[in-house]
C-alpha atoms as a PDB file:
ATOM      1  CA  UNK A   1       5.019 -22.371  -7.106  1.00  0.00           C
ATOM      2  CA  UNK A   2       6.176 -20.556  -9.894  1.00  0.00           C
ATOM      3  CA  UNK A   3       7.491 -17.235  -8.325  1.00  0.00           C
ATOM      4  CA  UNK A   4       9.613 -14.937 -10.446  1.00  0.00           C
ATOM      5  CA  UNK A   5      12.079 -12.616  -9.059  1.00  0.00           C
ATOM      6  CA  UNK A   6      11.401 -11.760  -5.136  1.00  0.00           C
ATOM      7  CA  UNK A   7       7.829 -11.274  -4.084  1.00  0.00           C
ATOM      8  CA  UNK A   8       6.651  -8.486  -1.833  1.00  0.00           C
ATOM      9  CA  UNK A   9       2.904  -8.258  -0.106  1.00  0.00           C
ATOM     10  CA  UNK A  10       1.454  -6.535   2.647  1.00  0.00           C
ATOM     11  CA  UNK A  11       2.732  -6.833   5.950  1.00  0.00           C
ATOM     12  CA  UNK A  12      -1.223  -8.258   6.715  1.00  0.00           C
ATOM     13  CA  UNK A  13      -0.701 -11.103   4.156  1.00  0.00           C
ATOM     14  CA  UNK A  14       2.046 -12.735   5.857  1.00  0.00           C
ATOM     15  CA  UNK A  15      -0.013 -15.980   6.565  1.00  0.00           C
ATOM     16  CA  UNK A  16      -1.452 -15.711   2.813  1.00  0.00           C
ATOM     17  CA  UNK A  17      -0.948 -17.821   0.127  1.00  0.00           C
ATOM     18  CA  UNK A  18       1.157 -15.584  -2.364  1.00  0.00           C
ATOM     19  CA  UNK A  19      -0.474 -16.494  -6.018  1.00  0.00           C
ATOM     20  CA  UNK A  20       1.661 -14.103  -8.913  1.00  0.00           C
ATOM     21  CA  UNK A  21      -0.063 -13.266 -11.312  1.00  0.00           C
ATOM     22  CA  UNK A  22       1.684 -10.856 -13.075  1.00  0.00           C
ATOM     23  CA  UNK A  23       5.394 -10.167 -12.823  1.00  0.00           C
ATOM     24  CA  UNK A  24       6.657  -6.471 -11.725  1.00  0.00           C
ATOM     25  CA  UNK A  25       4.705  -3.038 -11.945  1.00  0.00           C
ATOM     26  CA  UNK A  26       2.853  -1.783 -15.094  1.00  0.00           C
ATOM     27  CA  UNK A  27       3.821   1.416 -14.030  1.00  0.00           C
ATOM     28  CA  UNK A  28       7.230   1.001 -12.098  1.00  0.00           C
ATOM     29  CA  UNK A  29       8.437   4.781 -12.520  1.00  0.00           C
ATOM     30  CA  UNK A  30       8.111   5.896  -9.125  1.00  0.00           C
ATOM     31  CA  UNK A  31      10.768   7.927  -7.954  1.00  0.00           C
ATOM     32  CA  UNK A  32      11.314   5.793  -4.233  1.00  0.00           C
ATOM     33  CA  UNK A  33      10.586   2.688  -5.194  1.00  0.00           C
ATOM     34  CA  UNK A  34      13.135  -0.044  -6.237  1.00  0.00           C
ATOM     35  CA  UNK A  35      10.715  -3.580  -5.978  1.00  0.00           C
ATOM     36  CA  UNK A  36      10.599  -4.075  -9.268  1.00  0.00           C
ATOM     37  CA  UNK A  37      13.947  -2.808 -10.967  1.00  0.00           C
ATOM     38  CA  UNK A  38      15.157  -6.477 -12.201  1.00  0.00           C
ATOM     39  CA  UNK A  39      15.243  -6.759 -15.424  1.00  0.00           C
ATOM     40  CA  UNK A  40      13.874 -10.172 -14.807  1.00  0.00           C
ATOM     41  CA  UNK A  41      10.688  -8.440 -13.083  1.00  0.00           C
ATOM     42  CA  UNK A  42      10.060  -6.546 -16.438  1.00  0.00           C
ATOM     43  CA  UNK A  43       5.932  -6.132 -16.133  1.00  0.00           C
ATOM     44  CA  UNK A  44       4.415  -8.936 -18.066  1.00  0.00           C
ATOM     45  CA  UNK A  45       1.076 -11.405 -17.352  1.00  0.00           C
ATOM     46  CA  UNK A  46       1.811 -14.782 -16.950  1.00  0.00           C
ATOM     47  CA  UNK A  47      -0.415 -16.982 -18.625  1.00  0.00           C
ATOM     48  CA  UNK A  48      -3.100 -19.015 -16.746  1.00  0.00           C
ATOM     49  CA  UNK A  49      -1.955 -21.568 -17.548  1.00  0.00           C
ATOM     50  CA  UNK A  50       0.692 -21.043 -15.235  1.00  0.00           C
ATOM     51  CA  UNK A  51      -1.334 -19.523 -12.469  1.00  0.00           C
ATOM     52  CA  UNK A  52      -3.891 -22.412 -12.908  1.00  0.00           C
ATOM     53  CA  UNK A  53      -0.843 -25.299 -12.188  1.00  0.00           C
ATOM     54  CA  UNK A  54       0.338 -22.963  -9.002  1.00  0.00           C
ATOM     55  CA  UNK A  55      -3.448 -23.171  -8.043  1.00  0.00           C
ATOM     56  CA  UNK A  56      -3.610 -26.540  -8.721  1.00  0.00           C
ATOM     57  CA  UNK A  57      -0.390 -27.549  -6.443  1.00  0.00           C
ATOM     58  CA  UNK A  58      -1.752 -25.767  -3.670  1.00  0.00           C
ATOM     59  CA  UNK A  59      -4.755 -27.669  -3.449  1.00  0.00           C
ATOM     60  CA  UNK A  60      -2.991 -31.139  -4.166  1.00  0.00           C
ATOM     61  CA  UNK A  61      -0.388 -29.873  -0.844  1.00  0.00           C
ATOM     62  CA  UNK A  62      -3.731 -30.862   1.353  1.00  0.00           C
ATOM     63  CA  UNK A  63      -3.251 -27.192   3.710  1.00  0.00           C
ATOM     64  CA  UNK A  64      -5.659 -25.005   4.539  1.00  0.00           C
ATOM     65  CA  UNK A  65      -5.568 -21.406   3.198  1.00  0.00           C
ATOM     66  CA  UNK A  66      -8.119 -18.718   4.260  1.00  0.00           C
ATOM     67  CA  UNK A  67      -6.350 -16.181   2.387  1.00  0.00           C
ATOM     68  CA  UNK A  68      -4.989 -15.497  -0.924  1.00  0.00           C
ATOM     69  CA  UNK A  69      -2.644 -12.525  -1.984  1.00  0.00           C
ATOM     70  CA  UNK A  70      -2.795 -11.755  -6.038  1.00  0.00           C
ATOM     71  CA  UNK A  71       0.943 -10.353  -6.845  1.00  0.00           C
ATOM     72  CA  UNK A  72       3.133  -8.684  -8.125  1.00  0.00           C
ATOM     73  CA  UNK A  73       2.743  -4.675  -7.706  1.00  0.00           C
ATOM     74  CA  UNK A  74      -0.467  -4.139  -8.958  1.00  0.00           C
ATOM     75  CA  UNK A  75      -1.981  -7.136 -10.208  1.00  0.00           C
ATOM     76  CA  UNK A  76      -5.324  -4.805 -10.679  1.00  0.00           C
ATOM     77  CA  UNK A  77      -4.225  -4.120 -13.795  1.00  0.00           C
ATOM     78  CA  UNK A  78      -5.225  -7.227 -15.652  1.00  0.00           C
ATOM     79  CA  UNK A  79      -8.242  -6.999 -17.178  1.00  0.00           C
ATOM     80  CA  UNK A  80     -11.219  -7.794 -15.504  1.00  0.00           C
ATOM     81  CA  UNK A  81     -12.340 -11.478 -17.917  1.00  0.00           C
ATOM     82  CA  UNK A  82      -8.574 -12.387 -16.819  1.00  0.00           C
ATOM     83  CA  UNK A  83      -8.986 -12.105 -13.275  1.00  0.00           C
ATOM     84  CA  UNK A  84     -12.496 -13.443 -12.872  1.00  0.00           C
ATOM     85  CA  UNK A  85     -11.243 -16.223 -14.444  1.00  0.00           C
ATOM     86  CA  UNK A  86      -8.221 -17.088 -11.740  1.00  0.00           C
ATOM     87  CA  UNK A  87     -10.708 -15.714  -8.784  1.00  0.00           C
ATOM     88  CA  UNK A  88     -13.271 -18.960 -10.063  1.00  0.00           C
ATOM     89  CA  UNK A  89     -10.255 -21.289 -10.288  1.00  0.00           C
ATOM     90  CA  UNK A  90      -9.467 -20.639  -7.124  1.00  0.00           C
ATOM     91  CA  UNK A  91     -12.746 -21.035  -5.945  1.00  0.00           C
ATOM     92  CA  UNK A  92     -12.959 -24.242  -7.446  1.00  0.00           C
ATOM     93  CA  UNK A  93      -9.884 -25.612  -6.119  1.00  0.00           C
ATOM     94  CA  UNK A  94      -9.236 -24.070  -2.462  1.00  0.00           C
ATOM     95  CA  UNK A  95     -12.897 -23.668  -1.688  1.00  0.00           C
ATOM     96  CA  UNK A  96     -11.607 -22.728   1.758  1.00  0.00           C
ATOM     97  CA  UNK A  97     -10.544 -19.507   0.844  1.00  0.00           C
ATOM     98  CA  UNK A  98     -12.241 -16.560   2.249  1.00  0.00           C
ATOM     99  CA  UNK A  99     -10.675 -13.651   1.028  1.00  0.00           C
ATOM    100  CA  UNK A 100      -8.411 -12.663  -1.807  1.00  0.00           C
ATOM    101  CA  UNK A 101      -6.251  -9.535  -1.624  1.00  0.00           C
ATOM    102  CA  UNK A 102      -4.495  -7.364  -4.266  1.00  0.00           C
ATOM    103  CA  UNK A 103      -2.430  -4.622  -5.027  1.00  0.00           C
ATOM    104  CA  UNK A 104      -4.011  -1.480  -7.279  1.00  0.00           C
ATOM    105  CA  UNK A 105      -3.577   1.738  -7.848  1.00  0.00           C
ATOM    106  CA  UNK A 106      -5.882   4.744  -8.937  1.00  0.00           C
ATOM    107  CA  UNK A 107      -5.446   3.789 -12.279  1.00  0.00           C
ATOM    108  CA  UNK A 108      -6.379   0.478 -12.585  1.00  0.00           C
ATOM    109  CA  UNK A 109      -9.237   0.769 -10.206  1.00  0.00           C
ATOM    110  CA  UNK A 110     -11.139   3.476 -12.784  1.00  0.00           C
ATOM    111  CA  UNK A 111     -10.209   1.346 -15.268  1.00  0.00           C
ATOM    112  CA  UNK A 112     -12.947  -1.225 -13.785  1.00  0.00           C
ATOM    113  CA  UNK A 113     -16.646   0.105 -13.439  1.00  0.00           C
ATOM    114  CA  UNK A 114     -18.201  -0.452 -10.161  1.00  0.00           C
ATOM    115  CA  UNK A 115     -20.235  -3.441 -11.787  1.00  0.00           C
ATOM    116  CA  UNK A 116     -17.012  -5.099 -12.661  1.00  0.00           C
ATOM    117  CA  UNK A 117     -15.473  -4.153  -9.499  1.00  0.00           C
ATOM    118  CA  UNK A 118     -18.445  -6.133  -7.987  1.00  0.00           C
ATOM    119  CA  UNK A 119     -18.146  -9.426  -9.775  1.00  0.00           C
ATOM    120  CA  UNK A 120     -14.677  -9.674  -8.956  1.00  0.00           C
ATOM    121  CA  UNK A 121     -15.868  -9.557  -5.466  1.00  0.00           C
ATOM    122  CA  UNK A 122     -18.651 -11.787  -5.706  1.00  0.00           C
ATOM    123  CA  UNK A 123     -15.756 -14.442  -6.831  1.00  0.00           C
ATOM    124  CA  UNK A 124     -13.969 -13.429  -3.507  1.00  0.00           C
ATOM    125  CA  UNK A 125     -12.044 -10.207  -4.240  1.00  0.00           C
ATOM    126  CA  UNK A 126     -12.149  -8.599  -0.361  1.00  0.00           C
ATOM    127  CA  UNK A 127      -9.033  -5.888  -0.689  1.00  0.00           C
ATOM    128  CA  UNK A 128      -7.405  -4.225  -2.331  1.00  0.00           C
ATOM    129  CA  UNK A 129      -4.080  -2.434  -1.040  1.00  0.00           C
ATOM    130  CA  UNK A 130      -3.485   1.102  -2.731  1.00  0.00           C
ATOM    131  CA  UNK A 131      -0.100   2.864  -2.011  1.00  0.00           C
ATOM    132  CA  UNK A 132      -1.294   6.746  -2.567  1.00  0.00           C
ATOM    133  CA  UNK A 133       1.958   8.036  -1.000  1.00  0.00           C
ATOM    134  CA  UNK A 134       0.785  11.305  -0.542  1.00  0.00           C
ATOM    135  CA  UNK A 135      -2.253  14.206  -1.121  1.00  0.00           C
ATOM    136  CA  UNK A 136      -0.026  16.844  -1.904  1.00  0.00           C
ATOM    137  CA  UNK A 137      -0.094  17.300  -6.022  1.00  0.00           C
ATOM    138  CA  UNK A 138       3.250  18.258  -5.783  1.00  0.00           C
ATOM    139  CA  UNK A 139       4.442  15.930  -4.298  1.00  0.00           C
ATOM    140  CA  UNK A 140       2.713  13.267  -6.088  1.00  0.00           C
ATOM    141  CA  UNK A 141       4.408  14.664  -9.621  1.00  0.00           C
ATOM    142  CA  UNK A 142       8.001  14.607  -8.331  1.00  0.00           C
ATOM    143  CA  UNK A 143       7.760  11.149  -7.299  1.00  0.00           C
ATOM    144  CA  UNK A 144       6.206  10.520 -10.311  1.00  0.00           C
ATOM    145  CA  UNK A 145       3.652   8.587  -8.730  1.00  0.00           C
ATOM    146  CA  UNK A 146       1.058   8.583 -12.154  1.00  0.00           C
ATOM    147  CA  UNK A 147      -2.066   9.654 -10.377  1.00  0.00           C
ATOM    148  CA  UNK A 148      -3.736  12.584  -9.091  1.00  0.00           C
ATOM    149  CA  UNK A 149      -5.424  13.581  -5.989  1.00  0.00           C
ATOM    150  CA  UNK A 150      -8.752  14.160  -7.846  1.00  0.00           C
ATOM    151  CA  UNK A 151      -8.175  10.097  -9.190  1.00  0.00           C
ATOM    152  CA  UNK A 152      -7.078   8.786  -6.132  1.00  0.00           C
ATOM    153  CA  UNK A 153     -10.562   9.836  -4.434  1.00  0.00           C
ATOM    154  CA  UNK A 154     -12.519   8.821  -7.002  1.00  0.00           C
ATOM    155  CA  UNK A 155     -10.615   5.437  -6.754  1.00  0.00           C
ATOM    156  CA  UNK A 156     -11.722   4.989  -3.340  1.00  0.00           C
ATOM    157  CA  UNK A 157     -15.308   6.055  -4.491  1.00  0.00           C
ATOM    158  CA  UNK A 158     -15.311   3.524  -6.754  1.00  0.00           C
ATOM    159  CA  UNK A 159     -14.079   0.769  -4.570  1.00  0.00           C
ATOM    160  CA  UNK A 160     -16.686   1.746  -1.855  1.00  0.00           C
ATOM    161  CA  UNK A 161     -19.342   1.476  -4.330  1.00  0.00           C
ATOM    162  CA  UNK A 162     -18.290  -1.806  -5.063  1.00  0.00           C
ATOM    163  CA  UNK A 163     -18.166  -3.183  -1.589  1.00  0.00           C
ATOM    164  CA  UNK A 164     -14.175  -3.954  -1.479  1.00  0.00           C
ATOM    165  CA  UNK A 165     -12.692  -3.192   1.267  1.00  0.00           C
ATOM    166  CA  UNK A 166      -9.810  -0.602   0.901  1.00  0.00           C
ATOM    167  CA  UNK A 167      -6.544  -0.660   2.295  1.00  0.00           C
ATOM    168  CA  UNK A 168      -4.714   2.774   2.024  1.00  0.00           C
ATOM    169  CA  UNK A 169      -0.411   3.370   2.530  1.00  0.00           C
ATOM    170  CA  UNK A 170       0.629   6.974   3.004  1.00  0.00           C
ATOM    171  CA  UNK A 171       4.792   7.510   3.241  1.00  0.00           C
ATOM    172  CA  UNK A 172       5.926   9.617   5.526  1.00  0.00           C
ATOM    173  CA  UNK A 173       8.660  12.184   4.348  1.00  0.00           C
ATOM    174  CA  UNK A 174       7.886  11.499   0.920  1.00  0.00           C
ATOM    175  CA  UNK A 175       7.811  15.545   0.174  1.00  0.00           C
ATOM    176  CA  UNK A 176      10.800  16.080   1.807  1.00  0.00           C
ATOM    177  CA  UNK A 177      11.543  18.982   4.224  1.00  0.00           C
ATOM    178  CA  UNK A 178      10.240  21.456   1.374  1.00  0.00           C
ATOM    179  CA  UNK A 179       6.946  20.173   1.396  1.00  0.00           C
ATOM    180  CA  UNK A 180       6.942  18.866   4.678  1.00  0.00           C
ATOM    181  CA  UNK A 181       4.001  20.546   5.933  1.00  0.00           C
ATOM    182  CA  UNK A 182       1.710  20.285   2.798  1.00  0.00           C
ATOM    183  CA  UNK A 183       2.860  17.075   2.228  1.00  0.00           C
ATOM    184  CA  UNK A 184       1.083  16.039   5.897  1.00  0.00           C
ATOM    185  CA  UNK A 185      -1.793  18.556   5.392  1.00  0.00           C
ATOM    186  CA  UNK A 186      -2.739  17.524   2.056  1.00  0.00           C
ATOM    187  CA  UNK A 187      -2.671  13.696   3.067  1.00  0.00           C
ATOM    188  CA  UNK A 188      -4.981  13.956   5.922  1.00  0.00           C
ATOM    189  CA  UNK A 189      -7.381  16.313   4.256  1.00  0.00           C
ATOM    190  CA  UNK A 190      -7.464  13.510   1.262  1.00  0.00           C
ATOM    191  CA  UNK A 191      -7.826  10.705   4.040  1.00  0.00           C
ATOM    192  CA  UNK A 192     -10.657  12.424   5.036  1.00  0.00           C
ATOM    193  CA  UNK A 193     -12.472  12.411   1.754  1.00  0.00           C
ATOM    194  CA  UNK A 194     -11.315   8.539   1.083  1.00  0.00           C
ATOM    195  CA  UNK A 195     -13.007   7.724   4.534  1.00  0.00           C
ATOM    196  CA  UNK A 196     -10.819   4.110   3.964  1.00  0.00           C
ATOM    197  CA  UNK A 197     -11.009   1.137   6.806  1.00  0.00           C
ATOM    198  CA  UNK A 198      -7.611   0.460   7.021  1.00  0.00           C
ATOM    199  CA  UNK A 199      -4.696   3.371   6.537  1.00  0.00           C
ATOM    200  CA  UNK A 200      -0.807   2.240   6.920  1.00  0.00           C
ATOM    201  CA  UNK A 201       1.427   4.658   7.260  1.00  0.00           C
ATOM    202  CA  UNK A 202       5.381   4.118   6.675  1.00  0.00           C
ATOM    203  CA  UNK A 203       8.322   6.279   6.573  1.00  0.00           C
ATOM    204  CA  UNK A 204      10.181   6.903   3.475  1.00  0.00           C
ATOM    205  CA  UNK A 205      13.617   4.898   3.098  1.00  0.00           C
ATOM    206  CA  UNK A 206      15.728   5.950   0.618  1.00  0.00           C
ATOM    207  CA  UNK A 207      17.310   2.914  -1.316  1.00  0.00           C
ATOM    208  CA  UNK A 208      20.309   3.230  -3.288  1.00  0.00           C
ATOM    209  CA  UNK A 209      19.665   2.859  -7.350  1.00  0.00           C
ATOM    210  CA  UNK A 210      15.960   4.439  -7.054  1.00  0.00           C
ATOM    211  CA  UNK A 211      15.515   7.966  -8.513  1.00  0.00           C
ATOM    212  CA  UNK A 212      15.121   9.744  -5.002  1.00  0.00           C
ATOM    213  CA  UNK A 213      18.125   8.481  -3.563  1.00  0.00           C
ATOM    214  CA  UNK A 214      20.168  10.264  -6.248  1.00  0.00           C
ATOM    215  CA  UNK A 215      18.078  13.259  -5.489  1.00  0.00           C
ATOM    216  CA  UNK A 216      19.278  13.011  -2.029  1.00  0.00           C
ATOM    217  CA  UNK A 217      23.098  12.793  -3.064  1.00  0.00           C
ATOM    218  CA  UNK A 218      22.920  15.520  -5.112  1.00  0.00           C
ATOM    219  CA  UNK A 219      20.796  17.732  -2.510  1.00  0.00           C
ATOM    220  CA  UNK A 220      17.999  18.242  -4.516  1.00  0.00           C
ATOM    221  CA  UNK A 221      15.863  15.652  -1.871  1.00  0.00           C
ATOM    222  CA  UNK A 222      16.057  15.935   2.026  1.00  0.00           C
ATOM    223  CA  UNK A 223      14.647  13.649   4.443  1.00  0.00           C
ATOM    224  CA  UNK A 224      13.185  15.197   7.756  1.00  0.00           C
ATOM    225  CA  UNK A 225      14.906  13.751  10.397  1.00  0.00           C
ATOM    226  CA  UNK A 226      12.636  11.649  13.401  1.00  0.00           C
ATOM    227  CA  UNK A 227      11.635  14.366  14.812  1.00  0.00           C
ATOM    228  CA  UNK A 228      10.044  15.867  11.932  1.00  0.00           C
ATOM    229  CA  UNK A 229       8.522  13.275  10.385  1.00  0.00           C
ATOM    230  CA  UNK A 230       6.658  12.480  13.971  1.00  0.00           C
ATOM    231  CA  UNK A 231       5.011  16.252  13.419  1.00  0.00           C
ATOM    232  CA  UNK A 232       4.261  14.531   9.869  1.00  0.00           C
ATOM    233  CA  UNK A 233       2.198  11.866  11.392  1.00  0.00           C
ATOM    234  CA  UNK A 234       0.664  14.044  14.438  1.00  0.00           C
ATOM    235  CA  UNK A 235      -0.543  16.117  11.747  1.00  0.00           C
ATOM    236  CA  UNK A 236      -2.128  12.835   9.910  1.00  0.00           C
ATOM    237  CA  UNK A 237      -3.690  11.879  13.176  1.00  0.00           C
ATOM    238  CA  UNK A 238      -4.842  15.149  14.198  1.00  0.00           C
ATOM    239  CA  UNK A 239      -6.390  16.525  11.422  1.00  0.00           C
ATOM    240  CA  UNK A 240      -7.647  13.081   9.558  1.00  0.00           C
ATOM    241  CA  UNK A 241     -11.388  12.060   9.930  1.00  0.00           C
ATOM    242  CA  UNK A 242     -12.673   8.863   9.839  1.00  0.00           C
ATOM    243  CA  UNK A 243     -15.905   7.096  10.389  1.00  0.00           C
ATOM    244  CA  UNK A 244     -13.864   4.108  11.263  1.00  0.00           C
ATOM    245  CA  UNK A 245     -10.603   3.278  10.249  1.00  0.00           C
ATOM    246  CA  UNK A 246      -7.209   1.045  11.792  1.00  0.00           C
ATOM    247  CA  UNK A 247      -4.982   3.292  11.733  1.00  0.00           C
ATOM    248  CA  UNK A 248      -1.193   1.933  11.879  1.00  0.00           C
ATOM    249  CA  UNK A 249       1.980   3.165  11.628  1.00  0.00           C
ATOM    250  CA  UNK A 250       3.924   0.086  13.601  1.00  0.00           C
ATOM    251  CA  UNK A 251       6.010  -0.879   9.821  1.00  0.00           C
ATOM    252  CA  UNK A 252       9.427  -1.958  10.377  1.00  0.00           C
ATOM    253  CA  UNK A 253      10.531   2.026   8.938  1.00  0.00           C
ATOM    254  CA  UNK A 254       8.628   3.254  11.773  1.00  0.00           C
ATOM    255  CA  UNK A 255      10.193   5.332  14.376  1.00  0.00           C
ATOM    256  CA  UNK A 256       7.267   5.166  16.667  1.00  0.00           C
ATOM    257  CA  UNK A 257       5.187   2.043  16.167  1.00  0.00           C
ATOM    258  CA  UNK A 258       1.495   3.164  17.009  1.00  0.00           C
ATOM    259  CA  UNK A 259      -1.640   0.795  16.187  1.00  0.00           C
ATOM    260  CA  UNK A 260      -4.735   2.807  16.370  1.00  0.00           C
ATOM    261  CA  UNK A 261      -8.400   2.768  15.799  1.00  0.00           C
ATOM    262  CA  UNK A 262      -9.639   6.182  14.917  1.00  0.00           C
ATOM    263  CA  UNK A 263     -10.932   8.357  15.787  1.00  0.00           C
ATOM    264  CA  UNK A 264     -11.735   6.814  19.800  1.00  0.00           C
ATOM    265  CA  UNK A 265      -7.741   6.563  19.669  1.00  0.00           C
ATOM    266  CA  UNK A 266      -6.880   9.664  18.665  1.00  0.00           C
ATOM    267  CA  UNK A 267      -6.332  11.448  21.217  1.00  0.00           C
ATOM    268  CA  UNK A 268      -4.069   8.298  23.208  1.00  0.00           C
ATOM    269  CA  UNK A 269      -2.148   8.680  19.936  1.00  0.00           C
ATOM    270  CA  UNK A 270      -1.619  12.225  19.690  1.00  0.00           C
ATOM    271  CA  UNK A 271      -0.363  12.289  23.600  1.00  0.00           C
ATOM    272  CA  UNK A 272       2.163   9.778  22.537  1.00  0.00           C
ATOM    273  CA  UNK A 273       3.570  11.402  19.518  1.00  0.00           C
ATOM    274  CA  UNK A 274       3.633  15.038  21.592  1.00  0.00           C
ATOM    275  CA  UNK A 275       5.347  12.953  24.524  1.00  0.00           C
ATOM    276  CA  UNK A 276       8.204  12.085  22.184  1.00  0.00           C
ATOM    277  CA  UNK A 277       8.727  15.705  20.572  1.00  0.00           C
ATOM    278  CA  UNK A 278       8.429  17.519  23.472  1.00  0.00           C
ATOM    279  CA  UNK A 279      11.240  15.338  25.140  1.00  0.00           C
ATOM    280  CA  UNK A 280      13.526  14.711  21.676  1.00  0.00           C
ATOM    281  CA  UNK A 281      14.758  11.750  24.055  1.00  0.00           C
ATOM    282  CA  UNK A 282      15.785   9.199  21.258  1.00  0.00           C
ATOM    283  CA  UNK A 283      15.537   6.214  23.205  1.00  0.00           C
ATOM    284  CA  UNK A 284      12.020   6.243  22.722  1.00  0.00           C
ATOM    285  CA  UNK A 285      12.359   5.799  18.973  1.00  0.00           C
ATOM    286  CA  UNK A 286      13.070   2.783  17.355  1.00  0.00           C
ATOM    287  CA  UNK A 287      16.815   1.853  16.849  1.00  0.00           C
ATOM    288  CA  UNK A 288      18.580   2.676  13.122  1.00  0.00           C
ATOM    289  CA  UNK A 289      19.663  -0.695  13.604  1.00  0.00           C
ATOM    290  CA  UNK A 290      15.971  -1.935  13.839  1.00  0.00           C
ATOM    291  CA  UNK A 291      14.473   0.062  11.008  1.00  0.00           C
ATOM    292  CA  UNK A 292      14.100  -1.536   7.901  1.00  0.00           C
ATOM    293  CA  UNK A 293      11.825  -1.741   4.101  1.00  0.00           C
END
C-alpha cells in the first residue's frame, strides 16, 4: 500500500482497511493539532491511479474487508466526481465491503449538496468522522479551527439529510480554564442541535511544536487539571440531549473512560463522574503514565 507519512483514523477503524487518498489536511492550521506538520504530509491528492493499484492489491491479498477508512485528515475535501469514482472501484474490487468511513469537516461537507452527499452513499459512503472541538465561538477562533458554530450545525443538517451517519469528537479543555465553563456549555447546547449517533469525547494533549503548546509555555493557554475537565464532561452529559446517541469518552487521553448510550445512561454516568469529584481520590483516574494521543 502506498501510505505516505504516518496514518491516523478513528479509534473505531482499527480493523479497517486504511485506503489514503489524499495526503495531510487541506486546512492543517489548527492551533492543537500536530498530525500533519511533515513537510512530507504537505496536503495534496494522490492520483487514482495510485489509489486504484492500492485497491487493486487488496483484492489480489485474497482477505476479507468489511470496512474501509478514506484518509488522510479530511479526505471530504476531494471533490465529489473524484470520490465517486474510488467509492465504485472499490465496489468493484472488494465487493465485500460494507461500509466506507471518512474524515470531514464543516467545510467540506457544505461544499457537497445533500444530492451529492447521497450518491456518495449509495456507492457505500456510511460515516463520516467530524472533529468540531468545541461550540464555544471563542473558542473555536483561537484554535483556529476554520468553522463556525452556525456551519458546524448546518453540517450535521446536511449529513442527516443525506442519510450518512455522523460521527462527532468534542476535546475536552480545549478553551482552557478561561473558557472553561462556556467552552462545556456551548458544546452540549450545540450537541443538542446536531442530535449526532455517535459523539467521542477526548481530552486535550498538548504536543510540543503545535501552536497551543507554545501558548501554554508562555502562559497565555492553561489546561484544567483532572478535576476540572471531569466538571467539563459532567456538564456535556448533563445538559446534552439526544434522541439516541453512543456517547464515549474511554480515548486513551481520558481520565475517566465512560462508554455510554444516552440519554438511558445518563444518569449511571453522571453518578460516576460526581463520585470521582466529590472524592478528588486520584486513583480512580487513569495513570499519567497510561494517557496518551
Amino acid at each position: 500500500m502506498d501510505h505516505v507519512g504516518r496514518i491516523f483514523r478513528p479509534p473505531s477503524e482499527a480493523q479497517s482497511l486504511l485506503l489514503q487518498v489524499t495526503v495531510g489536511c487541506s486546512w492543517n492550521r489548527c492551533t492543537y493539532c500536530a498530525m500533519y506538520r511533515d513537510e512530507e504530509q504537505r496536503f495534496r491528492v494522490k492520483p487514482f491511479d495510485t489509489v486504484a493499484a492500492d485497491i487493486d492489491e487488496a483484492a489480489a491479498s485474497g482477505r476479507h474487508f468489511p470496512r474501509v477508512f478514506l484518509c488522510d485528515g479530511d479526505a471530504l475535501a476531494l471533490p465529489a466526481p473524484k470520490l465517486r469514482r474510488i467509492l465504485q472501484r472499490l465496489r468493484d474490487r472488494l465487493p465485500g465491503v460494507r461500509r466506507v468511513g471518512i474524515y470531514g469537516d464543516a467545510r467540506t461537507v457544505l461544499r457537497k449538496s445533500a444530492a451529492e452527499l447521497g450518491e456518495l452513499r449509495g456507492l457505500g459512503l456510511g460515516i463520516v468522522y467530524h472533529g468540531v472541538e468545541s461550540g464555544d465561538e471563542t473558542t473555536l477562533r483561537r484554535i483556529d479551527k476554520g468553522s463556525t458554530r452556525a456551519e458546524t450545525a448546518a453540517a450535521a443538517r446536511r449529513l442527516h439529510e443525506a442519510g450518512l451517519r455522523h460521527s462527532v469528537i468534542v476535546m475536552l479543555g480545549i478553551g482552557g480554564v478561561a473558557r472553561t465553563r462556556e467552552h462545556a456549555a456551548a458544546t452540549a447546547d450545540l450537541l443538542t442541535e446536531m442530535d449526532p449517533p455517535y459523539v467521542g469525547a477526548l481530552t486535550t494533549t498538548l504536543v510540543p511544536g503545535t501552536p497551543l503548546h507554545a501558548d501554554a509555555r508562555r502562559g497565555d493557554f492553561r489546561l484544567p487539571d483532572p478535576w476540572g475537565l471531569l466538571e467539563e464532561l459532567e456538564t456535556l452529559i448533563a445538559r446534552s440531549r439526544f434522541t439516541r446517541c453512543a456517547f464515549h469518552a474511554n480515548h486513551a487521553s481520558n481520565y475517566l473512560p465512560l462508554r455510554l448510550n444516552l440519554p438511558a445512561d445518563r444518569e449511571k454516568g453522571l453518578l460516576m463522574i460526581r463520585g470521582a469529584l466529590d472524592s478528588r481520590d486520584p486513583t480512580l483516574l487513569m495513570p499519567e503514565y497510561w494517557r496518551g494521543l
